[in-house]
Protein backbone atom coordinates (compact mmCIF):
# COMPACT_ATOMS: atom_id res chain seq x y z
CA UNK A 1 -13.81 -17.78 22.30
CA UNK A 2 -17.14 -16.12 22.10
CA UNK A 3 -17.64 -13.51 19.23
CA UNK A 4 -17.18 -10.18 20.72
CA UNK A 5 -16.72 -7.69 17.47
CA UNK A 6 -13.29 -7.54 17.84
CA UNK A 7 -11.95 -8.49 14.45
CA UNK A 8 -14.90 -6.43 13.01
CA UNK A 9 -13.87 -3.86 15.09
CA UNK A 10 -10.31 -3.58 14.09
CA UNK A 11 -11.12 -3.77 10.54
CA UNK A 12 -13.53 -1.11 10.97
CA UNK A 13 -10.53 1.00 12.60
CA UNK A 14 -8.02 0.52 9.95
CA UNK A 15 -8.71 4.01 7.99
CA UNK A 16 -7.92 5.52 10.92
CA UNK A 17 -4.84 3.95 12.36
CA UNK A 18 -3.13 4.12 9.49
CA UNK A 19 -3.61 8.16 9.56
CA UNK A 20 -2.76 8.33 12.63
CA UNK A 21 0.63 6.51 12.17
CA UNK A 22 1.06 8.17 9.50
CA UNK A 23 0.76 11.38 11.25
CA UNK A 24 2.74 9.97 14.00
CA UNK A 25 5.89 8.47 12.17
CA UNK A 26 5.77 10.87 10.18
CA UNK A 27 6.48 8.77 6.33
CA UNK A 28 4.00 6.53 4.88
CA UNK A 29 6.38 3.36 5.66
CA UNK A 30 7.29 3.68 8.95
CA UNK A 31 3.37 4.78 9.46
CA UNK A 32 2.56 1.36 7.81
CA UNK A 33 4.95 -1.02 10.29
CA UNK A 34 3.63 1.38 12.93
CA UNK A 35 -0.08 0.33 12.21
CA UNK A 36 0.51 -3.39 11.51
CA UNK A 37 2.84 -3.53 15.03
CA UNK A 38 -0.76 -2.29 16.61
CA UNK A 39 -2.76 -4.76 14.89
CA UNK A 40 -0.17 -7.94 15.51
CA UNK A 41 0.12 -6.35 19.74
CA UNK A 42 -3.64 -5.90 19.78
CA UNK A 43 -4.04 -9.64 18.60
CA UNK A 44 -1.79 -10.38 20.75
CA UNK A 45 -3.14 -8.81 23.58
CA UNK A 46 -6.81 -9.41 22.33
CA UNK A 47 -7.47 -10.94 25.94
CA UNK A 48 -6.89 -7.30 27.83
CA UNK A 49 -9.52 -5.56 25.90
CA UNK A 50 -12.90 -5.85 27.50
CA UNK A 51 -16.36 -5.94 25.15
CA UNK A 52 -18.17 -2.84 25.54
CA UNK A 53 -14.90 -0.92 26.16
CA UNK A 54 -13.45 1.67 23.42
CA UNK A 55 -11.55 -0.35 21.06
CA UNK A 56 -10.43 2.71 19.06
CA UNK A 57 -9.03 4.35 22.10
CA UNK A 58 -7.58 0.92 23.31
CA UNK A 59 -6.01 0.50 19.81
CA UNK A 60 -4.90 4.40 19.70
CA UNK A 61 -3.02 4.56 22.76
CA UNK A 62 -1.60 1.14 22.16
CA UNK A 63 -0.30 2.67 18.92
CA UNK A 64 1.09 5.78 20.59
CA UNK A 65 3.05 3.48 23.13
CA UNK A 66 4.64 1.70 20.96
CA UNK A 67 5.43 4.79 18.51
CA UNK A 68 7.39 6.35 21.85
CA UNK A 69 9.53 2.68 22.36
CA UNK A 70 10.10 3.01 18.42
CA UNK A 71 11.34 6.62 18.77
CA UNK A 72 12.95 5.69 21.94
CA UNK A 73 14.96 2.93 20.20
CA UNK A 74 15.06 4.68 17.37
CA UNK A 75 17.21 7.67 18.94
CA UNK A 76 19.57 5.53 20.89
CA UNK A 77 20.86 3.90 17.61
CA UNK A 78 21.36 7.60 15.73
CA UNK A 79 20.40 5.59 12.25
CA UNK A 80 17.40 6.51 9.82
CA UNK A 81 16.66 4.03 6.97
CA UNK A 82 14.14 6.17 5.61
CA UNK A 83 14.57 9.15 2.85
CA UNK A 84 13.08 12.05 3.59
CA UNK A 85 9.32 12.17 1.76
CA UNK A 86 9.50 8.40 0.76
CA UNK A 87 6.41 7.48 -0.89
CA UNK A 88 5.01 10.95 -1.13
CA UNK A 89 3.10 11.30 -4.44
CA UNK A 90 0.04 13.65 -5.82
CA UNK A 91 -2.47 11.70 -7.87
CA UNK A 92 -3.36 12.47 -11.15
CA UNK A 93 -6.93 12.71 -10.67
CA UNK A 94 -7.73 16.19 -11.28
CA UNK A 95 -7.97 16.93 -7.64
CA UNK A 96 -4.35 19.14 -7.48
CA UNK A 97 -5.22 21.74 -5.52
CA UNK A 98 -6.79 19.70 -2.69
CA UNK A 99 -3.99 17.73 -2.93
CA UNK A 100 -1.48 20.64 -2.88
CA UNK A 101 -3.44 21.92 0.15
CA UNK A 102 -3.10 18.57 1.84
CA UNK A 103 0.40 18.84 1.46
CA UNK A 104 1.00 22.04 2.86
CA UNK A 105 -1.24 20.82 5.95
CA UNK A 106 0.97 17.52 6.14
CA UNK A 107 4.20 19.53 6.19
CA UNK A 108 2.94 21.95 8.68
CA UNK A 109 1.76 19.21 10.62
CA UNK A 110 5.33 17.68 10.48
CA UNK A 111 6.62 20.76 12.33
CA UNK A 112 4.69 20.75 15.29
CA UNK A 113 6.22 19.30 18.75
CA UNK A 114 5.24 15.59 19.15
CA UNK A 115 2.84 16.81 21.95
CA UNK A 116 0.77 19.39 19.39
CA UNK A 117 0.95 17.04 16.90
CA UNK A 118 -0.85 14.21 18.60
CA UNK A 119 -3.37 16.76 20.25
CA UNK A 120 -4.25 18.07 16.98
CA UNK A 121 -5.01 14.87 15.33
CA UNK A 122 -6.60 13.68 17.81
CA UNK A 123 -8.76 16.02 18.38
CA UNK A 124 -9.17 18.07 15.31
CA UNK A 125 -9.24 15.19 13.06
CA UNK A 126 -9.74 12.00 14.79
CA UNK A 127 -12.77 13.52 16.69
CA UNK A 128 -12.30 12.48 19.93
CA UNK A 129 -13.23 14.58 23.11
CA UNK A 130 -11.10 16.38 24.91
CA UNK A 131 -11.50 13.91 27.79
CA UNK A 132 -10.46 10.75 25.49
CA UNK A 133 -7.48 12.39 23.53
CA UNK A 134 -6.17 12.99 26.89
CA UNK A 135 -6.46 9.17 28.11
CA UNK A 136 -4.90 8.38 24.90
CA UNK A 137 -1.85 10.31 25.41
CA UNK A 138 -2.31 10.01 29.64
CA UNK A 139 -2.16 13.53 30.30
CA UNK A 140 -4.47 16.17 32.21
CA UNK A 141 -7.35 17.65 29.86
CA UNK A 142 -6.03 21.02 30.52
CA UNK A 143 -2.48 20.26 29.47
CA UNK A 144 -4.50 18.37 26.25
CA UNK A 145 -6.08 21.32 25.89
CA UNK A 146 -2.98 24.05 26.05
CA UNK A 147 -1.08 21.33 23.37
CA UNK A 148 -4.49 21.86 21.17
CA UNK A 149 -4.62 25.28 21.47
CA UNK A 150 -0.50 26.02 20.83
CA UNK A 151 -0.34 23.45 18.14
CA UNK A 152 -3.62 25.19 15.84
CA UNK A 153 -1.98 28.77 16.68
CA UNK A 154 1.11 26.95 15.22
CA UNK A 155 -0.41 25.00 12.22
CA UNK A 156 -2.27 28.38 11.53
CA UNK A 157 0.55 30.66 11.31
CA UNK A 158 2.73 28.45 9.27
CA UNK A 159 -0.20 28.15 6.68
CA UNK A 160 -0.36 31.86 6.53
CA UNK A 161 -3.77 32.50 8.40
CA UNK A 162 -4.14 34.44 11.21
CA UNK A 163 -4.47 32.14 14.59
């Protein structure tokens, strides 16, 4: 098979996936077996992405898909194996403040509806446009946009700012 970038590409992506299924599952180790179930599907599926095509957005939605057959399953068997704030620890590195900050963002974050949640990330901290958060999560731009819009409001007011 000819060299397209892909492994490099992936790599390059890994920062990224990992926050967002992080942000998505919600605890770092479900967010970890979220993110390596992307890479081993994407591998997988390595033949359906096409060179010159988004592989972020590819990877993103792919990650989102099978985040909502997780939950899906997740639900029907009523079990969850993992404590509440596994794995949550503040470094000792002098940076407390940012980290307590962080923290208050992350647990705000946690709040939100699934739908504000994803838009916010997405958008607000992923970077993606409007037009490609809403391919990613296959809804309208408006409705994108009204999930954006509710979910900041929300994150705002729970931090104690003013939307």
């Amino acid at each position: 098979m000819a060299d397209d970038g892909f492994e490099q590409g992936v790599m390059a992506l890994l920062p990224r996936l990992r926050r967002f299924a992080m942000s998505l599952a919600r605890h770092p180790a479900d967010g970890d077996d979220l993110c390596q179930a992307t890479i081993e599907r994407a591998l997988t599926k390595r033949h359906q992405w096409q060179p010159g095509t988004r592989l972020d957005s590819w990877m993103m939605k792919m990650m989102r898909n099978i985040w909502i057959d997780e939950t899906r399953a997740c639900s029907r068997r009523g079990e969850t194996f993992v404590a509440e704030e596994a794995g949550m620890s503040v470094g000792g590195d002098g940076a407390q403040e940012a980290a307590v900050a962080l923290s208050d963002i992350d647990r705000a974050l946690r709040t939100l509806p699934d739908e504000q949640r994803e838009a916010v990330l997405l958008v607000m901290v992923e970077g993606y446009a409007y037009k490609e958060a809403a391919e990613i999560v296959d809804c309208p731009v408006g409705t994108l946009n009204s999930r954006l819009v509710r979910g900041r409001d929300a994150l705002l007011a729970r931090l104690g700012e003013t939307p």
